[in-house]
N, C-alpha and C. Protein backbone atom coordinates (compact mmCIF):
# COMPACT_ATOMS: atom_id res chain seq x y z
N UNK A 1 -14.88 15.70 -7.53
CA UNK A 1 -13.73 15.51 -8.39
C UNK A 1 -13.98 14.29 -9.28
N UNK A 2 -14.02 14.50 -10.71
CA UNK A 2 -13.96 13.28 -11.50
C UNK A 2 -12.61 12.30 -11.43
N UNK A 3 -12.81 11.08 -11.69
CA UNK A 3 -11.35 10.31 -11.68
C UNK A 3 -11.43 10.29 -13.23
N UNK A 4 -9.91 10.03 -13.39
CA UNK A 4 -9.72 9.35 -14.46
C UNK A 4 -8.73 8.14 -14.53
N UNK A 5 -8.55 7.49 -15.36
CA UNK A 5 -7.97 6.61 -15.45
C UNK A 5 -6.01 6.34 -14.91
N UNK A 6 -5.93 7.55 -15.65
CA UNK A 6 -4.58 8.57 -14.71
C UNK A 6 -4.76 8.46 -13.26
N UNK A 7 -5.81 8.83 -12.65
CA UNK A 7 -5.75 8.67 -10.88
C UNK A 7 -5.69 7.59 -10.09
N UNK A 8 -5.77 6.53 -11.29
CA UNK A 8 -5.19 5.51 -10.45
C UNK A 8 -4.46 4.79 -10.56
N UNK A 9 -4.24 4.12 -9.74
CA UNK A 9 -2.64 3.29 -9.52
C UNK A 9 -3.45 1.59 -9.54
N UNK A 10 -2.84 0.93 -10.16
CA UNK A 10 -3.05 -0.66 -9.86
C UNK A 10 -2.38 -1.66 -8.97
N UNK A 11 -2.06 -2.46 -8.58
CA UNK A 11 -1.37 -3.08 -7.53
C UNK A 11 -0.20 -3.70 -8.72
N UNK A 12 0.07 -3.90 -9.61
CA UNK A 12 0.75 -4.32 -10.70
C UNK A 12 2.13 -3.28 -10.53
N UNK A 13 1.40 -2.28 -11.04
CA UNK A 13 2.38 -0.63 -11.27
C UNK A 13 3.12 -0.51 -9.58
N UNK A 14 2.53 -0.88 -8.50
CA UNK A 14 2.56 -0.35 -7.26
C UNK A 14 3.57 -0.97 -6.87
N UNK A 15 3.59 -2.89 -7.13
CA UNK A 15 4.70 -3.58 -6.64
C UNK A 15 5.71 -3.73 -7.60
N UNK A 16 6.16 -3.47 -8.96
CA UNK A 16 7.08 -2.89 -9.49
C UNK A 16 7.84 -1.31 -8.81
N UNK A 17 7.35 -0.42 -8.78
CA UNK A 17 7.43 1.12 -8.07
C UNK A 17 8.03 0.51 -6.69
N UNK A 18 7.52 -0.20 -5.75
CA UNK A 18 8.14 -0.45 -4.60
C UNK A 18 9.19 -1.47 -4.61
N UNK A 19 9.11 -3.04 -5.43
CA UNK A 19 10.41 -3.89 -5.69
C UNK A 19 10.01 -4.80 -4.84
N UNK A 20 8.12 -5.02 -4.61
CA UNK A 20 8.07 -6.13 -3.84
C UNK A 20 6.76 -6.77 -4.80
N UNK A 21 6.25 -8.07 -4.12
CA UNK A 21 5.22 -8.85 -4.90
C UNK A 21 4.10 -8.06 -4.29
N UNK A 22 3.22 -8.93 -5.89
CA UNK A 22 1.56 -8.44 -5.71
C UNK A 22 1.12 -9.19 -4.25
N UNK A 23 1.65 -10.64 -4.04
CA UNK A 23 1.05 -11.20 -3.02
C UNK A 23 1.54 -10.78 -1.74
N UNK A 24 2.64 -9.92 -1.69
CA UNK A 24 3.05 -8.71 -0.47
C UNK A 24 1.89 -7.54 0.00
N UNK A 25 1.99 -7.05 -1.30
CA UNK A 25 0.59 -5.95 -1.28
C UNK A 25 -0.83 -6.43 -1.05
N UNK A 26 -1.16 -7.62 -1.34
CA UNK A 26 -2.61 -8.34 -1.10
C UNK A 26 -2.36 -8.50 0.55
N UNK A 27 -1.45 -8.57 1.32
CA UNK A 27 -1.66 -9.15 2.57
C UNK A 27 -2.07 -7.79 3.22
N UNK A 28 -3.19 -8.36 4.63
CA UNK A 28 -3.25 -6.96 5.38
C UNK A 28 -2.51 -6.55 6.15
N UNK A 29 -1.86 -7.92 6.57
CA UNK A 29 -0.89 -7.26 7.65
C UNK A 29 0.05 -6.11 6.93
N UNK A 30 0.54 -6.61 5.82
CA UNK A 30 1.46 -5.79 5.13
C UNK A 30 0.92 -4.24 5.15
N UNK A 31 -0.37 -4.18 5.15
CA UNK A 31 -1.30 -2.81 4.21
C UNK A 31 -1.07 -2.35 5.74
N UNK A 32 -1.51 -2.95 6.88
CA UNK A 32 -1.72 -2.21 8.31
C UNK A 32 -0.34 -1.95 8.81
N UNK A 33 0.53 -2.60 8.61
CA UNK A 33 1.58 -2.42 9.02
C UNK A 33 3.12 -1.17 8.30
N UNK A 34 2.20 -0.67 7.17
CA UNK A 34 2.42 0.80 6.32
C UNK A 34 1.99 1.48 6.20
N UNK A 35 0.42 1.08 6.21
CA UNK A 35 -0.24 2.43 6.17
C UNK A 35 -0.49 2.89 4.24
N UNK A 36 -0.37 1.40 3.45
CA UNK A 36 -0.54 1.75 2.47
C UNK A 36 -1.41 2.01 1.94
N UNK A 37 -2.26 3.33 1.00
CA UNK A 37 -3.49 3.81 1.13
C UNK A 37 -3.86 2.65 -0.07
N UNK A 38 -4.00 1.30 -0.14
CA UNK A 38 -4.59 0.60 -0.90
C UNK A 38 -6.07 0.65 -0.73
N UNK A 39 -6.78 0.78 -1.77
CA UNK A 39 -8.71 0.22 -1.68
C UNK A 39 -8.87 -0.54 -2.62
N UNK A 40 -10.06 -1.16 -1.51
CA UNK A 40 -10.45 -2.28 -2.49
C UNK A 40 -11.62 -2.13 -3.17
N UNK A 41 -11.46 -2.36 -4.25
CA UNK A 41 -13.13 -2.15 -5.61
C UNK A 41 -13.11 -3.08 -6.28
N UNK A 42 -14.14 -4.30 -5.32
CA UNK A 42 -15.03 -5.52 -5.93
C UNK A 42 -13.38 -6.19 -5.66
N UNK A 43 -12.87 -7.19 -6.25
CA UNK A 43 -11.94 -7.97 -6.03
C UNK A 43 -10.55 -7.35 -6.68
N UNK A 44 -10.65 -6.07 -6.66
CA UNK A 44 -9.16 -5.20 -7.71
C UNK A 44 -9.00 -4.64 -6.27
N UNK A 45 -7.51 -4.37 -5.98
CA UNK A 45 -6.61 -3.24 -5.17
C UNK A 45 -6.03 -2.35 -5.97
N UNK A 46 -6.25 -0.94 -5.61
CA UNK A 46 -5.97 -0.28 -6.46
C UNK A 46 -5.77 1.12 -5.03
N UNK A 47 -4.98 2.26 -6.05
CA UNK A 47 -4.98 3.86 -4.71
C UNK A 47 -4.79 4.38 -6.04
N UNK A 48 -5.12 5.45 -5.18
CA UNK A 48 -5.33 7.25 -5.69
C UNK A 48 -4.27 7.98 -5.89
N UNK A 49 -3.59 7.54 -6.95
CA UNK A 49 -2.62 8.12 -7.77
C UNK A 49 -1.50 9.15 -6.60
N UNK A 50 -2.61 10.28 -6.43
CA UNK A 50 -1.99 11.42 -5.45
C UNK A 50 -1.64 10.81 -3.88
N UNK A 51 -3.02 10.17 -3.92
CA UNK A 51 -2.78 9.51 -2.49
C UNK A 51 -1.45 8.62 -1.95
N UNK A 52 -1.15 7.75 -3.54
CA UNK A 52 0.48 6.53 -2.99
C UNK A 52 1.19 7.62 -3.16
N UNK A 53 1.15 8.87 -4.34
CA UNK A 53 2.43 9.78 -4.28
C UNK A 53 3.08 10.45 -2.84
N UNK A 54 1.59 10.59 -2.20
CA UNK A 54 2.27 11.16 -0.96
C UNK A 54 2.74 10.51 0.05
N UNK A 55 2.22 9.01 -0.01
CA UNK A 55 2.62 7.51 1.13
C UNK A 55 4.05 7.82 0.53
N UNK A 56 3.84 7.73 -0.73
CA UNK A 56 5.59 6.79 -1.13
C UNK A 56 6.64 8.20 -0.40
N UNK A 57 6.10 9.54 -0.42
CA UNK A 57 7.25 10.54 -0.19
C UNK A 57 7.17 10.31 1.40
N UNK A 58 6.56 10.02 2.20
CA UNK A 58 6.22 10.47 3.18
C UNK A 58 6.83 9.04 4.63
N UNK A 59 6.57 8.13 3.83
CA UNK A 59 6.21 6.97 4.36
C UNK A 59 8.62 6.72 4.82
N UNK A 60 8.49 5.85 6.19
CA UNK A 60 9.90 5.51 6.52
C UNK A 60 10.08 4.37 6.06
N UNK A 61 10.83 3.89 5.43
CA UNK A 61 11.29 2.84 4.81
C UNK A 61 12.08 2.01 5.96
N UNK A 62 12.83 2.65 7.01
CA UNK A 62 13.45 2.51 7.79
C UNK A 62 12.43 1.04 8.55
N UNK A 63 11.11 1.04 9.35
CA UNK A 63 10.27 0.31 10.07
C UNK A 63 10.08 -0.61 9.36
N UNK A 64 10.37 -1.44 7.98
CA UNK A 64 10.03 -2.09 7.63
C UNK A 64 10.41 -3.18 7.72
């Protein structure tokens, strides 16, 4: 599958979309403790467009 620029998500777009900080999303505990499909490439966090679509539908807001 080719990517495109569309398939991905930035950590910018991600903590606007959720209503929390970038330095929320940089922590691991935060990432292990959701299950947020963040990856890391070279010093950028970034996910797979399809991949947060299905965290964000899927994921309990409730445990947090």
């Amino acid at each position: 599958m080719d990517m495109t620029k569309n398939d991905i998500i930035f950590i910018d777009e991600i903590a606007e979309i959720l209503g929390i900080s970038k330095n929320t999303l940089q922590r691991k505990a935060w990432r292990a403790k959701t299950g947020c499909p963040l990856k890391k490439v070279g010093k950028r966090l970034l996910a797979i467009r399809s991949e947060f679509d299905q965290w964000l539908r899927e994921y309990s807001w409730e445990n947090v």
